[in-house]
C-alpha atoms as a PDB file:
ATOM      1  CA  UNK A   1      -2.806 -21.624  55.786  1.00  0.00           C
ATOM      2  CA  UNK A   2      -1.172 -18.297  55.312  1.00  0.00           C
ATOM      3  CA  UNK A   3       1.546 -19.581  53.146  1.00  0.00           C
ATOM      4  CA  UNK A   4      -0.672 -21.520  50.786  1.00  0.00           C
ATOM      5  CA  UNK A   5      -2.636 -18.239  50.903  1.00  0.00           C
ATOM      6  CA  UNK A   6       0.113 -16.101  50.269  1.00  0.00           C
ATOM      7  CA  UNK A   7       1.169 -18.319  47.610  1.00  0.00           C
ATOM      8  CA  UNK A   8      -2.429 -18.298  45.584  1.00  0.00           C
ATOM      9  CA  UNK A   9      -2.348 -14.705  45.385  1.00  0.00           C
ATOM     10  CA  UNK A  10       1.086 -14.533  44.193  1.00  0.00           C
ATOM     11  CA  UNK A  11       0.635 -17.225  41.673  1.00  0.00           C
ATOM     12  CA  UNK A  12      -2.547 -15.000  40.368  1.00  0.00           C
ATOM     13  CA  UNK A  13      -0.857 -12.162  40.317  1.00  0.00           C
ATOM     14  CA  UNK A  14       1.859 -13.582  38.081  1.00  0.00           C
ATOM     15  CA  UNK A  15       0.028 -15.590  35.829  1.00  0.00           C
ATOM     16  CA  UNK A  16      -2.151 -12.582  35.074  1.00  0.00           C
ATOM     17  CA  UNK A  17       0.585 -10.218  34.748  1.00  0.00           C
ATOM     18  CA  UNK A  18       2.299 -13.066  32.650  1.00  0.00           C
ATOM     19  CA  UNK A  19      -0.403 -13.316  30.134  1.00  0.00           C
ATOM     20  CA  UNK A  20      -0.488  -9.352  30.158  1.00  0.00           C
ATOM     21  CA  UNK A  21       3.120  -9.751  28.777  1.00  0.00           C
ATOM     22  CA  UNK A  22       2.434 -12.722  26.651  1.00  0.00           C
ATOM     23  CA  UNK A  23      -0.525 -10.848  25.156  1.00  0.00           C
ATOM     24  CA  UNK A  24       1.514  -7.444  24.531  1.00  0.00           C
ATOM     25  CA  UNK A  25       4.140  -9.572  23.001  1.00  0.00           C
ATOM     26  CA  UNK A  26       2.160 -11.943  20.780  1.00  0.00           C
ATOM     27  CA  UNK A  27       0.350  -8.724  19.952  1.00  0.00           C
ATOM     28  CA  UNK A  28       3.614  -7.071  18.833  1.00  0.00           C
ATOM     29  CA  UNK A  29       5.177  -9.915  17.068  1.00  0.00           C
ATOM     30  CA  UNK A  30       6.373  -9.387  13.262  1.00  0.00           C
ATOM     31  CA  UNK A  31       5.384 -11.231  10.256  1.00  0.00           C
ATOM     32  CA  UNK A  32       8.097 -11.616   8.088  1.00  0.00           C
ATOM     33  CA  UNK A  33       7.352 -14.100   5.534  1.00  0.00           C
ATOM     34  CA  UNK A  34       8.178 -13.225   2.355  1.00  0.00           C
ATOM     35  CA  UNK A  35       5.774 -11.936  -0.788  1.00  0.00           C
ATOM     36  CA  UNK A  36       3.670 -15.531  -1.677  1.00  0.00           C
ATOM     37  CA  UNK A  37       4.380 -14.996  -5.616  1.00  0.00           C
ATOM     38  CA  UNK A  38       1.438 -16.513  -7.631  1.00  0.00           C
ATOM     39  CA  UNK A  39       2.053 -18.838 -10.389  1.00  0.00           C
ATOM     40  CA  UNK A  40       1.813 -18.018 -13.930  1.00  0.00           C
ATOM     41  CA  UNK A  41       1.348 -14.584 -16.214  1.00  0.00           C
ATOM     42  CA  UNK A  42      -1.862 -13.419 -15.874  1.00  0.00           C
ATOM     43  CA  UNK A  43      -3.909 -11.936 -18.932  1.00  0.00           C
ATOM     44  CA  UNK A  44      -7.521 -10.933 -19.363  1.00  0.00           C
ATOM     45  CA  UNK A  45      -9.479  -8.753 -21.482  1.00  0.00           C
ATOM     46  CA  UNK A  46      -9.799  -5.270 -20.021  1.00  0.00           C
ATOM     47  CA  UNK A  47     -12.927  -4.096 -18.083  1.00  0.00           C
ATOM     48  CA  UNK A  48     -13.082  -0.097 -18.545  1.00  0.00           C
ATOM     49  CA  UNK A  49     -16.115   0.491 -16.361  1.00  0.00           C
ATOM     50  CA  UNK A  50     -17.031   0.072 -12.811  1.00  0.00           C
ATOM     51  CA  UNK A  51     -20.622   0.698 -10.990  1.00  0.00           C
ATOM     52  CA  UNK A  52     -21.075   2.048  -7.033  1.00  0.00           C
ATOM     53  CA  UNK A  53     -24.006   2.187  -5.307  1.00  0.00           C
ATOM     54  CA  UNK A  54     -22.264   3.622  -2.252  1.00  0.00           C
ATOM     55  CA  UNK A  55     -19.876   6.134  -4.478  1.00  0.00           C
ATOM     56  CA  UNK A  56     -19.105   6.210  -7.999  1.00  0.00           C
ATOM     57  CA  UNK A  57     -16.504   8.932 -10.168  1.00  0.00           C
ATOM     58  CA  UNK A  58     -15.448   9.422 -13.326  1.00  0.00           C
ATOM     59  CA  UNK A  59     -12.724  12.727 -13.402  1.00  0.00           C
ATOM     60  CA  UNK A  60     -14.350  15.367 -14.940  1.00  0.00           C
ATOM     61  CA  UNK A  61     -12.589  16.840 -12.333  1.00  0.00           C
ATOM     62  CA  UNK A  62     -11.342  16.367  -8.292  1.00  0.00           C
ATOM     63  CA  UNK A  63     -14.459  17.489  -6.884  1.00  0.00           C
ATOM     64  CA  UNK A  64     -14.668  16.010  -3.105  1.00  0.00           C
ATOM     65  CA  UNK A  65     -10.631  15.209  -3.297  1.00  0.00           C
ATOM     66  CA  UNK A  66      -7.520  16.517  -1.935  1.00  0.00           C
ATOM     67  CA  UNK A  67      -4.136  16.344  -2.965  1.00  0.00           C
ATOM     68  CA  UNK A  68      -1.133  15.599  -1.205  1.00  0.00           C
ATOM     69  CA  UNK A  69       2.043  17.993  -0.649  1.00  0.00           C
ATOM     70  CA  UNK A  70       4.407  16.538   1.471  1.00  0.00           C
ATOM     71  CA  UNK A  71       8.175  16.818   1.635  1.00  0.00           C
ATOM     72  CA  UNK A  72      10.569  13.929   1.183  1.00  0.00           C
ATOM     73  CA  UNK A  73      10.436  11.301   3.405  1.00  0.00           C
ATOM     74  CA  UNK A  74       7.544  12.285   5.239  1.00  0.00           C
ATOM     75  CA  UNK A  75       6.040   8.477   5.871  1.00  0.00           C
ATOM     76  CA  UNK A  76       7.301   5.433   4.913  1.00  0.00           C
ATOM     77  CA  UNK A  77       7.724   7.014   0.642  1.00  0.00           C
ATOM     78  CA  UNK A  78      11.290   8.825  -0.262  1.00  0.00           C
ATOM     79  CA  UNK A  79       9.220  10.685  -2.284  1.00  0.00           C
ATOM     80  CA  UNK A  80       8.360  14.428  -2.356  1.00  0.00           C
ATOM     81  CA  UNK A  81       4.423  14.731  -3.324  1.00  0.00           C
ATOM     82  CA  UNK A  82       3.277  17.857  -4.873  1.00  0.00           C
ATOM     83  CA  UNK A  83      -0.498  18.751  -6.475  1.00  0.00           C
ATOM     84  CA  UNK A  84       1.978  20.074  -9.703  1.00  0.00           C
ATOM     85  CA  UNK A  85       2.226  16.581 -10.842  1.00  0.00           C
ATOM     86  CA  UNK A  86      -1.699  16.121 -10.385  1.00  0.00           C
ATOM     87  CA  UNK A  87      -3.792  16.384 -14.110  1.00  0.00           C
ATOM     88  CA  UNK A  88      -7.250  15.832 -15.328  1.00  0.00           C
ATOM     89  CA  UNK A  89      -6.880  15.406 -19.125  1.00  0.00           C
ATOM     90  CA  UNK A  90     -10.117  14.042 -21.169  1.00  0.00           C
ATOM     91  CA  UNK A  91     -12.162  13.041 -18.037  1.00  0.00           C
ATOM     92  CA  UNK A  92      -8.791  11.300 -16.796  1.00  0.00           C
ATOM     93  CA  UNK A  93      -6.657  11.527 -13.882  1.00  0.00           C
ATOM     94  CA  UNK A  94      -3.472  11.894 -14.457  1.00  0.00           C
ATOM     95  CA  UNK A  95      -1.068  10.896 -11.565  1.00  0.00           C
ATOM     96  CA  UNK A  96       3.303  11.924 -12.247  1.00  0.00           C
ATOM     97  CA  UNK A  97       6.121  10.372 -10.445  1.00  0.00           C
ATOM     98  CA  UNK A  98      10.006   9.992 -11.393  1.00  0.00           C
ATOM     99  CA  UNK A  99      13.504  10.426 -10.385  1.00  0.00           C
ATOM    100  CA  UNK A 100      15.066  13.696 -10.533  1.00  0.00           C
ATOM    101  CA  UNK A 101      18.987  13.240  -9.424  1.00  0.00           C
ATOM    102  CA  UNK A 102      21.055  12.599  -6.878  1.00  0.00           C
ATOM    103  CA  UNK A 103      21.216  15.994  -4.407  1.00  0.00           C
ATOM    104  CA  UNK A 104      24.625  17.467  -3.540  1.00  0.00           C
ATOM    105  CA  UNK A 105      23.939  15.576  -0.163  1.00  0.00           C
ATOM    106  CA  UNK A 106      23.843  12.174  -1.617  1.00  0.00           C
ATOM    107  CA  UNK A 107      19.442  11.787  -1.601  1.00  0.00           C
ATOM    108  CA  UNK A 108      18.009  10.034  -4.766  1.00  0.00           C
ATOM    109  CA  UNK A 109      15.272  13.137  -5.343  1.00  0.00           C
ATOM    110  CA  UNK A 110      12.260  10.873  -6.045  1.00  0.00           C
ATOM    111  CA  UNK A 111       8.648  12.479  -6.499  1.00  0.00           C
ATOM    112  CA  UNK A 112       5.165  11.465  -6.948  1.00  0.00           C
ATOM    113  CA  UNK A 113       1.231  12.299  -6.436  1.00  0.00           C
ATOM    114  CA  UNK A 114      -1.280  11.498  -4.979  1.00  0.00           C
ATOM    115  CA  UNK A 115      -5.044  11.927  -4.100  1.00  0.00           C
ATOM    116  CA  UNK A 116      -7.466  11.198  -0.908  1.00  0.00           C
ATOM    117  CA  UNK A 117     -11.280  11.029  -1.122  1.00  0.00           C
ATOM    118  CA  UNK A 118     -12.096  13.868   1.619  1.00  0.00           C
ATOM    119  CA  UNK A 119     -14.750  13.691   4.608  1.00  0.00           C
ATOM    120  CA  UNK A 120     -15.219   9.755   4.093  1.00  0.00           C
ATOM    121  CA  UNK A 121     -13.869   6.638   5.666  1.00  0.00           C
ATOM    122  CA  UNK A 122     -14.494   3.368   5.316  1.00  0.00           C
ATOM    123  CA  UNK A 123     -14.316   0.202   7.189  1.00  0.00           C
ATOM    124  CA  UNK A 124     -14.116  -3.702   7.376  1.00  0.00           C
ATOM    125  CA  UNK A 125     -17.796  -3.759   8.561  1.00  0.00           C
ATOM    126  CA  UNK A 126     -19.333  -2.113   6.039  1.00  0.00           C
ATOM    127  CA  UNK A 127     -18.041  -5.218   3.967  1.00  0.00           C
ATOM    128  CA  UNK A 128     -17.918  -2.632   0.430  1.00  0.00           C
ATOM    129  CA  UNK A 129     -16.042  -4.011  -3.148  1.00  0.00           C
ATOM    130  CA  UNK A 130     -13.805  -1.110  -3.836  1.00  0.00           C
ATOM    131  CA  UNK A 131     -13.013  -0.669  -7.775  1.00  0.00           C
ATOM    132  CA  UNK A 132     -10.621   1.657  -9.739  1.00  0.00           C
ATOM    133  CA  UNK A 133     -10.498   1.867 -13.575  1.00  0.00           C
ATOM    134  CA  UNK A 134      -6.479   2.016 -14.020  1.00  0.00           C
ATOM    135  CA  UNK A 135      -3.737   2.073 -16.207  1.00  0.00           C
ATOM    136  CA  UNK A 136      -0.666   1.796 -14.366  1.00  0.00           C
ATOM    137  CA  UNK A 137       2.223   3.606 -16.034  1.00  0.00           C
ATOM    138  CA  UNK A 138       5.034   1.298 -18.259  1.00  0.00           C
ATOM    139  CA  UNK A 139       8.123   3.212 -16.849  1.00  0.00           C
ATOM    140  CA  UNK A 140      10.256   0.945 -14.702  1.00  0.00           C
ATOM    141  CA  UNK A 141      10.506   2.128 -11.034  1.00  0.00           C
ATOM    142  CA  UNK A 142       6.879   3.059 -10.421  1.00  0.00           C
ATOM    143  CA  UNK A 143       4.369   2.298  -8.115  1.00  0.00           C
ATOM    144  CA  UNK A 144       0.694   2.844  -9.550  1.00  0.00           C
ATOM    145  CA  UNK A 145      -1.195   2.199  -5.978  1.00  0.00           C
ATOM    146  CA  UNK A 146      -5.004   1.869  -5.193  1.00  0.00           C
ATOM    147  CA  UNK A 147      -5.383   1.875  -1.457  1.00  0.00           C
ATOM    148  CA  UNK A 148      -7.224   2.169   1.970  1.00  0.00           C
ATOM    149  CA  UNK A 149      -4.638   4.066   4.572  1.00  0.00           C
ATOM    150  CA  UNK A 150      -4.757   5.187   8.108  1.00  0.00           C
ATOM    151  CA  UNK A 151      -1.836   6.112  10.486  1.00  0.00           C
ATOM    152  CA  UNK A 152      -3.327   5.967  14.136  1.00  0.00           C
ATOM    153  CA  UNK A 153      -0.208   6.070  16.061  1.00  0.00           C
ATOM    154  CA  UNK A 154       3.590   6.840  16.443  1.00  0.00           C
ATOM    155  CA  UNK A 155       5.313   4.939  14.016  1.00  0.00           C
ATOM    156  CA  UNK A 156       8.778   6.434  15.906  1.00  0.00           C
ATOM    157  CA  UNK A 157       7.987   4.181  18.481  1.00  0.00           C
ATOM    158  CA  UNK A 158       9.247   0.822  18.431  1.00  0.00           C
ATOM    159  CA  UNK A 159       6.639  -0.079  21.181  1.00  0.00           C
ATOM    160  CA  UNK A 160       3.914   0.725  19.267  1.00  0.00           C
ATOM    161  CA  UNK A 161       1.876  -2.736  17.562  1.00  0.00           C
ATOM    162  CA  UNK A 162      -0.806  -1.441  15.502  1.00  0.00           C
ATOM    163  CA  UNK A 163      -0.037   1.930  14.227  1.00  0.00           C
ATOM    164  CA  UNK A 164      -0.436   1.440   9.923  1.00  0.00           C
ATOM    165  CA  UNK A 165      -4.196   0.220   8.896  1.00  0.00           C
ATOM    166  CA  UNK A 166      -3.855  -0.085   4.984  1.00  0.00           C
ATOM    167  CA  UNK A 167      -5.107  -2.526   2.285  1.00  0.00           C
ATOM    168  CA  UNK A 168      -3.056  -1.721  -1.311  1.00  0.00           C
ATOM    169  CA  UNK A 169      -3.181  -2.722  -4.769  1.00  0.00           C
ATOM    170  CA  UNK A 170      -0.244  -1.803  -6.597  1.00  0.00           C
ATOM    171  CA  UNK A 171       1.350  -2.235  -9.870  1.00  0.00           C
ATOM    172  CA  UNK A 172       4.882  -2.150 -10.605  1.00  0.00           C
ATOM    173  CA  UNK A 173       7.241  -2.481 -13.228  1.00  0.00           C
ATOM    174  CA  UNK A 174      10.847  -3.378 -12.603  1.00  0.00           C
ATOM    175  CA  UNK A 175      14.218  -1.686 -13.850  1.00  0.00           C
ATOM    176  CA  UNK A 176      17.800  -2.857 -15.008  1.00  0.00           C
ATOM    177  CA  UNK A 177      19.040  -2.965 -11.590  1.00  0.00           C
ATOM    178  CA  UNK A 178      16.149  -5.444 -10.357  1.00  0.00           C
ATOM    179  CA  UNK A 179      17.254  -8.718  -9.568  1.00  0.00           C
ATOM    180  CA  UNK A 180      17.880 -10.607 -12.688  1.00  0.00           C
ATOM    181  CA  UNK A 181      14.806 -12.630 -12.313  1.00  0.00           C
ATOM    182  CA  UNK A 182      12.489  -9.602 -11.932  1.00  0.00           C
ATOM    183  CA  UNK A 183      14.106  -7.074 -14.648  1.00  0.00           C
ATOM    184  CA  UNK A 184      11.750  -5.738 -17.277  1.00  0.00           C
ATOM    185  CA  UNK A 185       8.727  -7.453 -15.719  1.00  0.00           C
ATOM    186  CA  UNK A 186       5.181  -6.429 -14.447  1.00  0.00           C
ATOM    187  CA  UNK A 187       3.788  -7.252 -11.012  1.00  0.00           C
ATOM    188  CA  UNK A 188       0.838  -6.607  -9.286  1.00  0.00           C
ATOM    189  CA  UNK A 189       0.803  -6.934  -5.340  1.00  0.00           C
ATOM    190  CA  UNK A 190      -1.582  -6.986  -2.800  1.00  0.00           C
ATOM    191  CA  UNK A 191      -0.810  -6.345   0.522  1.00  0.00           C
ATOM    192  CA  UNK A 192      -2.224  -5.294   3.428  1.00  0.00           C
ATOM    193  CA  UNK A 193      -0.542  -4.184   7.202  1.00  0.00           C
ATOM    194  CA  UNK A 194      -0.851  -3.389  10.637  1.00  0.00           C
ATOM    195  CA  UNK A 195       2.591  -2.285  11.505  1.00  0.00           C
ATOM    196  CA  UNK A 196       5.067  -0.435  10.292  1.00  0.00           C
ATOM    197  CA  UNK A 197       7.613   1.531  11.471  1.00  0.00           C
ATOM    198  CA  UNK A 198       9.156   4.760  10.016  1.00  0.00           C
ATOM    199  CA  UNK A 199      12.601   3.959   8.438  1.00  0.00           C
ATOM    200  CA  UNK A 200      14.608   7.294   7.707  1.00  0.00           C
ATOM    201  CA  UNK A 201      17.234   8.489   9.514  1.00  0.00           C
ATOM    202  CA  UNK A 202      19.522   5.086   9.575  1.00  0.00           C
ATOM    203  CA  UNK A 203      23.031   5.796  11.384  1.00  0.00           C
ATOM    204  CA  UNK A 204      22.341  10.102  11.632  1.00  0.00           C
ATOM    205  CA  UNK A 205      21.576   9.962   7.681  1.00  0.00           C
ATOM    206  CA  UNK A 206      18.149  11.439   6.993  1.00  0.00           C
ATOM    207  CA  UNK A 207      18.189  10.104   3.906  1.00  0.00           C
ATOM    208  CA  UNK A 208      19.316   5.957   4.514  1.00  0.00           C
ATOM    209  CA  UNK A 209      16.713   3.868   5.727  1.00  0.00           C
ATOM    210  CA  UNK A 210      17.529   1.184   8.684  1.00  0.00           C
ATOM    211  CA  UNK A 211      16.960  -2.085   7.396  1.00  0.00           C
ATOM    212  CA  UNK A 212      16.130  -2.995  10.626  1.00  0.00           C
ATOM    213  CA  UNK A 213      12.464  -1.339  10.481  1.00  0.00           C
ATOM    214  CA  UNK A 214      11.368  -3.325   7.528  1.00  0.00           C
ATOM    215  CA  UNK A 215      11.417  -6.493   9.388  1.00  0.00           C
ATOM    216  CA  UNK A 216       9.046  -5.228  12.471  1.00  0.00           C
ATOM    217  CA  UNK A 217       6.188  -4.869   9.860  1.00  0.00           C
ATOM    218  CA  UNK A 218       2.825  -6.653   9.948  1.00  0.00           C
ATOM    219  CA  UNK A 219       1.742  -7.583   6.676  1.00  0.00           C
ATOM    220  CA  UNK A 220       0.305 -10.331   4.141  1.00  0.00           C
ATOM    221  CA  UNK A 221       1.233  -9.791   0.820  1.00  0.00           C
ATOM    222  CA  UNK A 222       0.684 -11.229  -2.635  1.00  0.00           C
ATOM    223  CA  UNK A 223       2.121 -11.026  -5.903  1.00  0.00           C
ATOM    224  CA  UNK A 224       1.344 -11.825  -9.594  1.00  0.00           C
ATOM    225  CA  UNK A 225       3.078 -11.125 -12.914  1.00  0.00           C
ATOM    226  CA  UNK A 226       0.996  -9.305 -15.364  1.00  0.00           C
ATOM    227  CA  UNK A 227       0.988  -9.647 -19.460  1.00  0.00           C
ATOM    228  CA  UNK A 228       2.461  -6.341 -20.748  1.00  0.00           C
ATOM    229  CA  UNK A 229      -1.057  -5.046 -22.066  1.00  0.00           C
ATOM    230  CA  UNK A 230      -1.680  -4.225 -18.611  1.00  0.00           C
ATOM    231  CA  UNK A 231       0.148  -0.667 -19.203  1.00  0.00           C
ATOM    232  CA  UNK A 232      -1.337  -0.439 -22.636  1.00  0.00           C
ATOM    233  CA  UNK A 233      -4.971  -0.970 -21.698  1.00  0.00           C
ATOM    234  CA  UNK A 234      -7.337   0.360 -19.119  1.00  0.00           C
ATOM    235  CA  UNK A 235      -8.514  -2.665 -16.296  1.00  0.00           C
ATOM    236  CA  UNK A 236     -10.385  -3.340 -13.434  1.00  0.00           C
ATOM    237  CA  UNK A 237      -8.770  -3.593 -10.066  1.00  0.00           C
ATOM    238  CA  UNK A 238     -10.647  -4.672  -6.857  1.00  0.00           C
ATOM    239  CA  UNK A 239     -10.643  -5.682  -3.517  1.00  0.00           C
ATOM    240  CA  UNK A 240     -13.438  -6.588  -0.670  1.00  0.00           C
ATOM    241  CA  UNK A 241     -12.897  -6.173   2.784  1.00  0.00           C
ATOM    242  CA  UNK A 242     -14.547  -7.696   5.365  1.00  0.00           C
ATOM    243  CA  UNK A 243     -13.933  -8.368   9.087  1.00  0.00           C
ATOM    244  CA  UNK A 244     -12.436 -11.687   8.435  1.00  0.00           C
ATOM    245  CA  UNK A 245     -10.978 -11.569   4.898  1.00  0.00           C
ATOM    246  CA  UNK A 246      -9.988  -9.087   2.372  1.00  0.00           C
ATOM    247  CA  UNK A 247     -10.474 -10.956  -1.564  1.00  0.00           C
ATOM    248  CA  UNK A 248      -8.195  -9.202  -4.301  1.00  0.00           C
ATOM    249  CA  UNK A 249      -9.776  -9.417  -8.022  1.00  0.00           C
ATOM    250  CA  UNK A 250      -8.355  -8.169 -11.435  1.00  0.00           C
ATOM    251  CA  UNK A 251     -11.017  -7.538 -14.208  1.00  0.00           C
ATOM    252  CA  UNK A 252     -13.238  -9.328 -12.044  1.00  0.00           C
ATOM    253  CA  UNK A 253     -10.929 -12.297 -11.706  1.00  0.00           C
ATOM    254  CA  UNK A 254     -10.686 -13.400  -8.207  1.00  0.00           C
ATOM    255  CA  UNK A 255      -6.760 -13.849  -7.673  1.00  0.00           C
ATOM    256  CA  UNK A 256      -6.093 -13.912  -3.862  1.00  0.00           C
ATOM    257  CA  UNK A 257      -7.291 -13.341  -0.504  1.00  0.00           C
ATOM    258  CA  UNK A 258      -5.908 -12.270   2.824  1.00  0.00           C
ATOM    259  CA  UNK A 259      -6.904 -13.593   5.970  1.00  0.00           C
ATOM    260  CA  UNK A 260      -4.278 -13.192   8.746  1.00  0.00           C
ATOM    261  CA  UNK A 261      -3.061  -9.431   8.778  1.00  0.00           C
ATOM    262  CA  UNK A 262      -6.711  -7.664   8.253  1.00  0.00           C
ATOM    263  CA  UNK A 263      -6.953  -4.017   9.407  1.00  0.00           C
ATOM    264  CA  UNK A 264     -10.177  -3.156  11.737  1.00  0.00           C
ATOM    265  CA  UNK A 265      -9.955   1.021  11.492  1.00  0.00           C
ATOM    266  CA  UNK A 266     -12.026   2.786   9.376  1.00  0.00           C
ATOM    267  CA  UNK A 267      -9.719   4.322   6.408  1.00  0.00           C
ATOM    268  CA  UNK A 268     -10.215   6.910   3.883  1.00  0.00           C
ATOM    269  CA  UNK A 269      -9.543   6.022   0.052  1.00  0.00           C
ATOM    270  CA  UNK A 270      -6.544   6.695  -1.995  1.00  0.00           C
ATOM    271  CA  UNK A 271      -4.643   6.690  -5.270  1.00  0.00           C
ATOM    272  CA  UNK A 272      -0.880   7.865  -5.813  1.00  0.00           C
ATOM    273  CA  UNK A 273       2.179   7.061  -8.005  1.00  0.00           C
ATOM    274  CA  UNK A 274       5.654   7.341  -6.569  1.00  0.00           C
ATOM    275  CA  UNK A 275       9.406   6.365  -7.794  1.00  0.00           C
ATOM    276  CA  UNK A 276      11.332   3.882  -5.844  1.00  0.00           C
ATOM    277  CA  UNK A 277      14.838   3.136  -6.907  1.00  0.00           C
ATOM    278  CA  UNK A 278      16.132   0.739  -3.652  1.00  0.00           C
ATOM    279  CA  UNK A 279      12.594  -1.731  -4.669  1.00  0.00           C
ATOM    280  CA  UNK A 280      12.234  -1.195  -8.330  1.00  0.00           C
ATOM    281  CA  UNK A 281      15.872  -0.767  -9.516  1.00  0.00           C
ATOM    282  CA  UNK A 282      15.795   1.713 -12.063  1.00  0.00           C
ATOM    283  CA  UNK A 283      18.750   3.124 -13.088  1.00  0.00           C
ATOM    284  CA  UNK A 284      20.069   6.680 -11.244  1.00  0.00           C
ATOM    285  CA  UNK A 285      22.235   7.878 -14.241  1.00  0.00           C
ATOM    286  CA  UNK A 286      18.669   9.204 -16.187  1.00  0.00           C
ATOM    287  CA  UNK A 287      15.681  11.466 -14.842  1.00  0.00           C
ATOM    288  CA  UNK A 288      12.838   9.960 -16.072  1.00  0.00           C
ATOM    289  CA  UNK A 289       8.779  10.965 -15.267  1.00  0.00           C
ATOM    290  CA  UNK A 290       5.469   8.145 -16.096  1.00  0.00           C
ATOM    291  CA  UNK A 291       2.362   8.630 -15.770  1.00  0.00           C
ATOM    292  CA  UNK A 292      -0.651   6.827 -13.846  1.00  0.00           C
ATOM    293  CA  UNK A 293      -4.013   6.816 -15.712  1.00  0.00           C
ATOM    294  CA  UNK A 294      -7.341   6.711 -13.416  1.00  0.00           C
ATOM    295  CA  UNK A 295     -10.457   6.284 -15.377  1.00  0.00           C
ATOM    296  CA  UNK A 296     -13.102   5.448 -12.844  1.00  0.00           C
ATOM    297  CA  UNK A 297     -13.172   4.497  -8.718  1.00  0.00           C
ATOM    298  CA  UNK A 298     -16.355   2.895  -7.444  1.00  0.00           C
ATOM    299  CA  UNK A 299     -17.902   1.621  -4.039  1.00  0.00           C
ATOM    300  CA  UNK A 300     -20.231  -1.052  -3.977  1.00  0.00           C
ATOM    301  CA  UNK A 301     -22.397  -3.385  -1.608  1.00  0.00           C
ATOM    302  CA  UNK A 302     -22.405  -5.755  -4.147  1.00  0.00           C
ATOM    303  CA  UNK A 303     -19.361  -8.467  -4.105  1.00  0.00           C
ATOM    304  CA  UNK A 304     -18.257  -9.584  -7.012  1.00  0.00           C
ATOM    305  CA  UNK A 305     -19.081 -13.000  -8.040  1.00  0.00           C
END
């Protein structure tokens, strides 16, 4: 009787520390499936205006927003931010990024901008359409980016599942370094995460990124090309989030949705522009600056149909 005693509470005790581990470990696992890359080019006549019951801006000026200065390398970006390359010109934002050199210590000297709506956050429950009048810039190595972001732990530690809650529309040309099959085109993606780990410092250089880190990410992502007007023309990009999916529109277009990586903090709202010659491939051997054009962001209740 003591033995088959003994052995029930033994058994418990490692089935339940077993699942414990299972669970951490399930929790923890990476998704590393590549970008799903949508078929066709997609074109659409622009929408230039956006409504928000919940918040609604046009930039007469940055009223109820803060700008980032950070030094390189700060997050996950090689980018320097700094409120110098932040304009309002005609009731427009004006976001600057480019490539500056290579520094005496072998860094590619990116730099970008970037803004944060201040003293709100927003979450999968409140099930809002978030809207941003854009026109991504047409130089090659840019990323125009419309986003929901929140770091909420160490992203040192390796240990660490769900440390990077953020949603992102971005838009991206690529350079003459690209793989062939990408050079010279226009993308938008749509990703979201739950994980990610910071990459800079790879073998004692503070400037190389490990390889490694990429591939302990949690993320869905999307991608479609864009007709060329798209950096011409001011459009609509959206996305809804809700507890159980996040849909992704374009001028009102539905084009994807995301249903397995789905952040559950509450996040405030952001828009940068940032140079990234390892992703984009533009060439190093000319400084170059572009120019991200916000119109309009709006919150709404409403989804759009």
């Amino acid at each position: 009787m003591k033995i088959i005693l003994f052995t029930l509470i033994f058994s418990t005790f490692f089935m339940k520390n077993t699942s414990i581990k299972t669970t951490f470990q399930n929790k923890c696992i990476p998704t590393n499936d590549p970008t799903i890359v949508l078929g066709g080019v997609f074109d659409h006549e622009p929408i230039t205006e956006c409504k928000g019951d919940i918040y609604f801006k046009s930039f007469e000026d940055l009223n109820g927003w803060e700008i980032r200065n950070t030094k390189p390398r700060e997050f996950f970006e090689n980018s320097s931010f700094s409120e110098s390359n932040v304009k309002i010109k005609s009731n427009v934002l004006n976001l600057k990024a480019g490539f500056n050199k290579i520094t005496n210590k072998g860094c590619v000297d990116e730099f970008g901008s970037q803004v944060t709506l201040q003293n709100k956050k927003f979450g999968p429950k409140d099930g809002y359409t978030y809207s941003a009048i854009m026109q991504p810039t047409d130089k090659p190595g840019i990323v125009s980016a419309f986003f929901v972001h929140l770091i909420d732990e160490n992203t040192n530690d390796q240990k660490v599942c769900n440390n990077n809650n953020e949603i992102d529309i971005e838009v991206v040309k690529y350079g003459p370094e690209a793989h062939p099959s990408l050079r010279g085109k226009l993308f938008a993606y749509f990703t979201s995460w739950q994980r990610a780990l910071r990459p800079w410092g790879y073998k004692g250089n503070s400037c190389a990124a490990d390889p490694n880190t990429w591939d302990q990410r949690k993320r869905e992502s999307h991608g479609i090309e864009l007709n060329e007007r798209f950096v011409k023309e001011f459009h609509k990009y959206s996305f809804t989030w809700t507890t159980s999916e996040i849909k992704f529109y374009i001028d009102d277009v539905f084009i994807t949705k995301h249903t397995n990586i789905i952040p559950q903090v509450e996040c405030p709202l952001k828009f940068n522009a940032w140079a990234s010659q390892g992703w984009l491939g533009y060439s190093i051997k000319n400084n170059f600056e572009g120019v991200t054009r916000l119109k309009q962001v709006c919150i709404s209740t409403e989804e759009i149909r």
